[in-house]
N, C-alpha and C. Protein backbone atom coordinates (compact mmCIF):
# COMPACT_ATOMS: atom_id res chain seq x y z
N UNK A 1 56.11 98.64 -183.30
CA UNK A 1 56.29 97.22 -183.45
C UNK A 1 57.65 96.78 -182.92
N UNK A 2 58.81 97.42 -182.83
CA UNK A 2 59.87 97.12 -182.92
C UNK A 2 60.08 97.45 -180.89
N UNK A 3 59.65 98.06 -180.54
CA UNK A 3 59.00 98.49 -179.05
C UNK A 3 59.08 97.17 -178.56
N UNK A 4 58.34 96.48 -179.12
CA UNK A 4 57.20 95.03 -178.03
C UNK A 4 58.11 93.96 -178.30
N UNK A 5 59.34 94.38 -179.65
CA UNK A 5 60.31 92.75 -179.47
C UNK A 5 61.91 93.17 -178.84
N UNK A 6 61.64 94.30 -178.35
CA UNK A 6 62.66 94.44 -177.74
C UNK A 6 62.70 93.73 -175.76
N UNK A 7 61.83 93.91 -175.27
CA UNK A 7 61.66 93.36 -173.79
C UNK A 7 61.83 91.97 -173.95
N UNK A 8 61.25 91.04 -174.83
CA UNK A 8 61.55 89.39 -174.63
C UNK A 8 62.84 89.32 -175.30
N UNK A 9 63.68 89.92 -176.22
CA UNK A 9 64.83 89.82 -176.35
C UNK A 9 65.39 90.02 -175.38
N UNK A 10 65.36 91.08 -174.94
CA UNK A 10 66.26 91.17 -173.79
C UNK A 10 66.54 89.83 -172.70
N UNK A 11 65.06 89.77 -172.46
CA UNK A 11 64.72 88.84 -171.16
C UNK A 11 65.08 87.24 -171.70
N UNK A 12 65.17 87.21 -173.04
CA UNK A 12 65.90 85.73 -173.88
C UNK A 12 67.49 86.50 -173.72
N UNK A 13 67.63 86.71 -173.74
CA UNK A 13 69.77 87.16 -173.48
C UNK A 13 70.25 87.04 -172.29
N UNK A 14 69.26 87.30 -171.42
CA UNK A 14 69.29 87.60 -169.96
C UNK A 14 69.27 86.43 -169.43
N UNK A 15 68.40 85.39 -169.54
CA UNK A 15 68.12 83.95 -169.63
C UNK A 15 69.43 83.10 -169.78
N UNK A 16 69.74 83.37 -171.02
CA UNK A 16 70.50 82.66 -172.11
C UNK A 16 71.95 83.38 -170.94
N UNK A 17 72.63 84.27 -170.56
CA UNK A 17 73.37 84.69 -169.63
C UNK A 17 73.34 83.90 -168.37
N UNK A 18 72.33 83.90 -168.01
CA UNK A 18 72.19 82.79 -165.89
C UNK A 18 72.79 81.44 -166.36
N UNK A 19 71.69 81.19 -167.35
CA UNK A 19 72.23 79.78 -168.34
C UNK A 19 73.66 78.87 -168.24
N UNK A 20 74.27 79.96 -168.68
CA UNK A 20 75.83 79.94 -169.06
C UNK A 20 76.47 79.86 -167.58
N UNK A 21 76.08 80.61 -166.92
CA UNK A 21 76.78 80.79 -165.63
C UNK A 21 76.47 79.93 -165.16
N UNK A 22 74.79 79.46 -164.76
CA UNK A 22 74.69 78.24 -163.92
C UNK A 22 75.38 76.91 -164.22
N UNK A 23 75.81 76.92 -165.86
CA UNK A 23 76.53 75.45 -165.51
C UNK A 23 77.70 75.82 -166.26
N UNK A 24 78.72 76.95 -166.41
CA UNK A 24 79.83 77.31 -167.09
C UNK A 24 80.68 77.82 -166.09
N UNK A 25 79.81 78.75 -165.39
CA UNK A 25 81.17 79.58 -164.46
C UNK A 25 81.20 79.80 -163.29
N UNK A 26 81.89 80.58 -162.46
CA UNK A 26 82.31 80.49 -161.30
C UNK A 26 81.38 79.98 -160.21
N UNK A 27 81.45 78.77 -159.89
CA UNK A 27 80.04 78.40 -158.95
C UNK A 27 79.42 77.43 -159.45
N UNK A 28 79.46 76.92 -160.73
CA UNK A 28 78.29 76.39 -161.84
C UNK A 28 78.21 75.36 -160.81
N UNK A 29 77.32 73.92 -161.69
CA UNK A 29 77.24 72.73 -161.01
C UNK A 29 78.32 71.89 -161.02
N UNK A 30 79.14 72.30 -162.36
CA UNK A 30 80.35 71.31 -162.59
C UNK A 30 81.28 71.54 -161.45
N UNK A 31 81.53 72.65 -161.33
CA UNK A 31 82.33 72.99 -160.35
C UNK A 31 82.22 72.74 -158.96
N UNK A 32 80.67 72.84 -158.63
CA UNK A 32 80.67 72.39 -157.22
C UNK A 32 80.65 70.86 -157.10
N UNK A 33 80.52 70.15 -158.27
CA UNK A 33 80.75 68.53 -158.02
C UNK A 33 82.10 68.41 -157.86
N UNK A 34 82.90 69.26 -158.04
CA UNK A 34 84.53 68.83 -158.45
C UNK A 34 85.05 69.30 -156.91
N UNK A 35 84.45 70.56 -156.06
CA UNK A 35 84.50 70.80 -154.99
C UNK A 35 84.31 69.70 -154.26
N UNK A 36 83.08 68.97 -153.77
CA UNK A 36 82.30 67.81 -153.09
C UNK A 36 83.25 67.01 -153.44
N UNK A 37 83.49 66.48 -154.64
CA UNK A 37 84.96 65.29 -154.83
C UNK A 37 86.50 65.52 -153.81
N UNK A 38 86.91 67.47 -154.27
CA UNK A 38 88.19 67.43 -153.38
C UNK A 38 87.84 67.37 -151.98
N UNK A 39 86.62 67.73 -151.35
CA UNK A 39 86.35 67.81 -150.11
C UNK A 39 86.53 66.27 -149.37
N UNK A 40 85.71 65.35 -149.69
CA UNK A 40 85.76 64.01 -149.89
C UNK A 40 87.05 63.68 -149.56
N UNK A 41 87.76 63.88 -149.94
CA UNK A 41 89.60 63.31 -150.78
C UNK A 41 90.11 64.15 -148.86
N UNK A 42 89.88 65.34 -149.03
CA UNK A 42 90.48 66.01 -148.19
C UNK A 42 89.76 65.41 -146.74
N UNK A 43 88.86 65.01 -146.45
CA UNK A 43 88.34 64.48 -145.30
C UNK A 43 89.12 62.96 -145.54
N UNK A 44 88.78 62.28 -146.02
CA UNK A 44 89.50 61.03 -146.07
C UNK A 44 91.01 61.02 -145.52
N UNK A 45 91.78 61.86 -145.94
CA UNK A 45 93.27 62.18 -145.71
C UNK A 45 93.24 62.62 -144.05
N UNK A 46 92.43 63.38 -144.41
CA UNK A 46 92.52 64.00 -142.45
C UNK A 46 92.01 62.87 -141.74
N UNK A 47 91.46 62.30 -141.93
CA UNK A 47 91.08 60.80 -141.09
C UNK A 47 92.76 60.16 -140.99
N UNK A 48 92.98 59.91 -141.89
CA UNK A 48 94.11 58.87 -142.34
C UNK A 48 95.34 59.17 -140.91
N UNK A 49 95.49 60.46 -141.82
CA UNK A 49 96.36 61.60 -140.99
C UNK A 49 96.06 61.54 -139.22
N UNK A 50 94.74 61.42 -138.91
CA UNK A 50 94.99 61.61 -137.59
C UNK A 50 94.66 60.46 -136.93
N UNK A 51 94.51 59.06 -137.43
CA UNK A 51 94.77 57.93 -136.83
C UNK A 51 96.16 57.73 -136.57
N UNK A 52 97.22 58.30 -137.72
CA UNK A 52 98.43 58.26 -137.94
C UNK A 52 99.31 59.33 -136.52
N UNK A 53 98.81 60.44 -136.13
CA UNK A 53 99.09 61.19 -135.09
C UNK A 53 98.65 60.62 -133.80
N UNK A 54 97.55 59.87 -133.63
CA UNK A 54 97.19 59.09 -132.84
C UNK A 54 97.75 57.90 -132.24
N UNK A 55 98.42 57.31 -133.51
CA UNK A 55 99.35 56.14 -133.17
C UNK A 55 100.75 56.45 -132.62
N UNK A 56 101.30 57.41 -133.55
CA UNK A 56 102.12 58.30 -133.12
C UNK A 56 102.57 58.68 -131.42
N UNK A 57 100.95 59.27 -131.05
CA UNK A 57 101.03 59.98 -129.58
C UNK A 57 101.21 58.96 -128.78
N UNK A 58 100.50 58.03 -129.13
CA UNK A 58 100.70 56.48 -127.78
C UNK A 58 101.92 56.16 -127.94
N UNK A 59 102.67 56.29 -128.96
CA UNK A 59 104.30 55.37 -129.20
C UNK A 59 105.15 56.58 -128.40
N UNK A 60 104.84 57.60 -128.79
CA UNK A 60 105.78 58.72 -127.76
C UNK A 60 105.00 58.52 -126.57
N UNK A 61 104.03 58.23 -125.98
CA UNK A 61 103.78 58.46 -124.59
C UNK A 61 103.97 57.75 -123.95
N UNK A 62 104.47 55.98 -124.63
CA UNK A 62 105.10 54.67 -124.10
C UNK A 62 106.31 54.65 -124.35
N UNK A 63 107.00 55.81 -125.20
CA UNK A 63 108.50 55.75 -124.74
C UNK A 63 108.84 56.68 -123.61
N UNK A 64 108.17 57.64 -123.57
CA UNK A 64 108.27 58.10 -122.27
C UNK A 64 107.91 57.63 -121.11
N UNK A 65 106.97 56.84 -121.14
CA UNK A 65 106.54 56.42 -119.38
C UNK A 65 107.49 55.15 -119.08
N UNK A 66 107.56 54.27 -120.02
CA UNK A 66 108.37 53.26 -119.97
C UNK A 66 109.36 52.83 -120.84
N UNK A 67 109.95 51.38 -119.94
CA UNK A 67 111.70 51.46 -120.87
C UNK A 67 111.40 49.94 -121.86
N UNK A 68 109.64 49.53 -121.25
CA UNK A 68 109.55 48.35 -122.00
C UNK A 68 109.81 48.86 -123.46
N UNK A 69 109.30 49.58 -123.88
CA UNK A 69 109.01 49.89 -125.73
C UNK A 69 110.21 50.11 -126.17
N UNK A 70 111.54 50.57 -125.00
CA UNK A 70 112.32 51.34 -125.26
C UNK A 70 113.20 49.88 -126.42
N UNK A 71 113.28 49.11 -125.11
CA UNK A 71 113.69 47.69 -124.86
C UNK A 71 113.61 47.00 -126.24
N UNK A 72 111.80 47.37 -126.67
CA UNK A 72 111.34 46.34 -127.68
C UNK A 72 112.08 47.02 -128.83
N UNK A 73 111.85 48.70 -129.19
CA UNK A 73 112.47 49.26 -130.73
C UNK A 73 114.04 49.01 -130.37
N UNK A 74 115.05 48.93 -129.27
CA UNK A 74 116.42 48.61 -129.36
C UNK A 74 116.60 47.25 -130.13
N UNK A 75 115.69 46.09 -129.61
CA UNK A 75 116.06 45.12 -130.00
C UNK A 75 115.19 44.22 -131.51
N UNK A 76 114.20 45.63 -131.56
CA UNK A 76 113.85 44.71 -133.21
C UNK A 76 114.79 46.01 -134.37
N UNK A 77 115.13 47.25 -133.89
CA UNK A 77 115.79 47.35 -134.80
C UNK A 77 116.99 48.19 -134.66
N UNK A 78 118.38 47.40 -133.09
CA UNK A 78 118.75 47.61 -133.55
C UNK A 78 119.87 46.25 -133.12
N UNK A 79 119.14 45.44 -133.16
CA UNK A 79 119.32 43.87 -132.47
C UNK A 79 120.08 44.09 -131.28
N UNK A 80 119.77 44.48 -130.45
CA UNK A 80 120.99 44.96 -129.02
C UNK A 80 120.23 43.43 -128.03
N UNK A 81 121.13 43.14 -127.20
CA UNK A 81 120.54 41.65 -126.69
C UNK A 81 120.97 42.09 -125.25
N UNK A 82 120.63 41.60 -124.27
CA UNK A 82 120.55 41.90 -122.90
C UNK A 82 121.84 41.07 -121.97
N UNK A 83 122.85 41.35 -121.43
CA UNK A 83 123.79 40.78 -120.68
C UNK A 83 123.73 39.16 -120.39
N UNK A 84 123.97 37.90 -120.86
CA UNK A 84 124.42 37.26 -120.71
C UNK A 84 123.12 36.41 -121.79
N UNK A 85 122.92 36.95 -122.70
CA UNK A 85 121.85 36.20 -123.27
C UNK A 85 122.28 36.16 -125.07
N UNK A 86 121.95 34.92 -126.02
CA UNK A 86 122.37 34.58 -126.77
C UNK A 86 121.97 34.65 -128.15
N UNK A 87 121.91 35.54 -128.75
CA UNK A 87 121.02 36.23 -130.12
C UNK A 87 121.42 35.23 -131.40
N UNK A 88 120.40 34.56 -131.81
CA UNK A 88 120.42 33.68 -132.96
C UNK A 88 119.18 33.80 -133.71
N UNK A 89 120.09 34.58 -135.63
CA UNK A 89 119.38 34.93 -136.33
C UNK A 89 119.33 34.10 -137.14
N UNK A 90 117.94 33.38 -137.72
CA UNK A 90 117.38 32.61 -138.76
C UNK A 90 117.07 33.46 -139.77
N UNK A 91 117.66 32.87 -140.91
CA UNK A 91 117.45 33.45 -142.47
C UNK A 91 115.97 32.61 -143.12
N UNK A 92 115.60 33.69 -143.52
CA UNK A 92 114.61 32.59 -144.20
C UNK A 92 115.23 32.15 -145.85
């Protein structure tokens, strides 16, 4: 008698074991939602990031080809004004 309740115990422990793992541990579901969230986060940033390198590359590749941009960042920041011309700053 004691024979025939030993196999569904087992196979109830065994159960009751996947159980635990499938939504407790390494891998579970919780975890892979929390994965899919940082992934998310981490794609978003790399977007961000490489519009930001993008903008970047055109501003270095227009200070190099030309002296217009050079011209424009001298004079918005560091007010430099051009030979015989008359710089007047309004306060707001």
């Amino acid at each position: 008698m004691r024979a025939r309740l030993v196999p569904p115990i087992v196979l109830l422990l065994l159960l009751a074991i996947l159980q635990w793992q499938l939504w407790n541990g390494r891998g579970s579901v919780r975890d892979v939602a929390q994965l899919r969230t940082k992934l998310a986060d981490q794609k978003e940033a790399n977007a961000k990031a490489a519009l930001n390198n993008e903008r970047l590359s055109s501003e270095v590749n227009d200070l190099k080809d030309g002296l217009e941009m050079v011209e424009e960042r001298a004079r918005a920041e560091l007010g430099m004004v051009k030979p015989n011309e008359v710089f007047v700053q309004i306060a707001h």
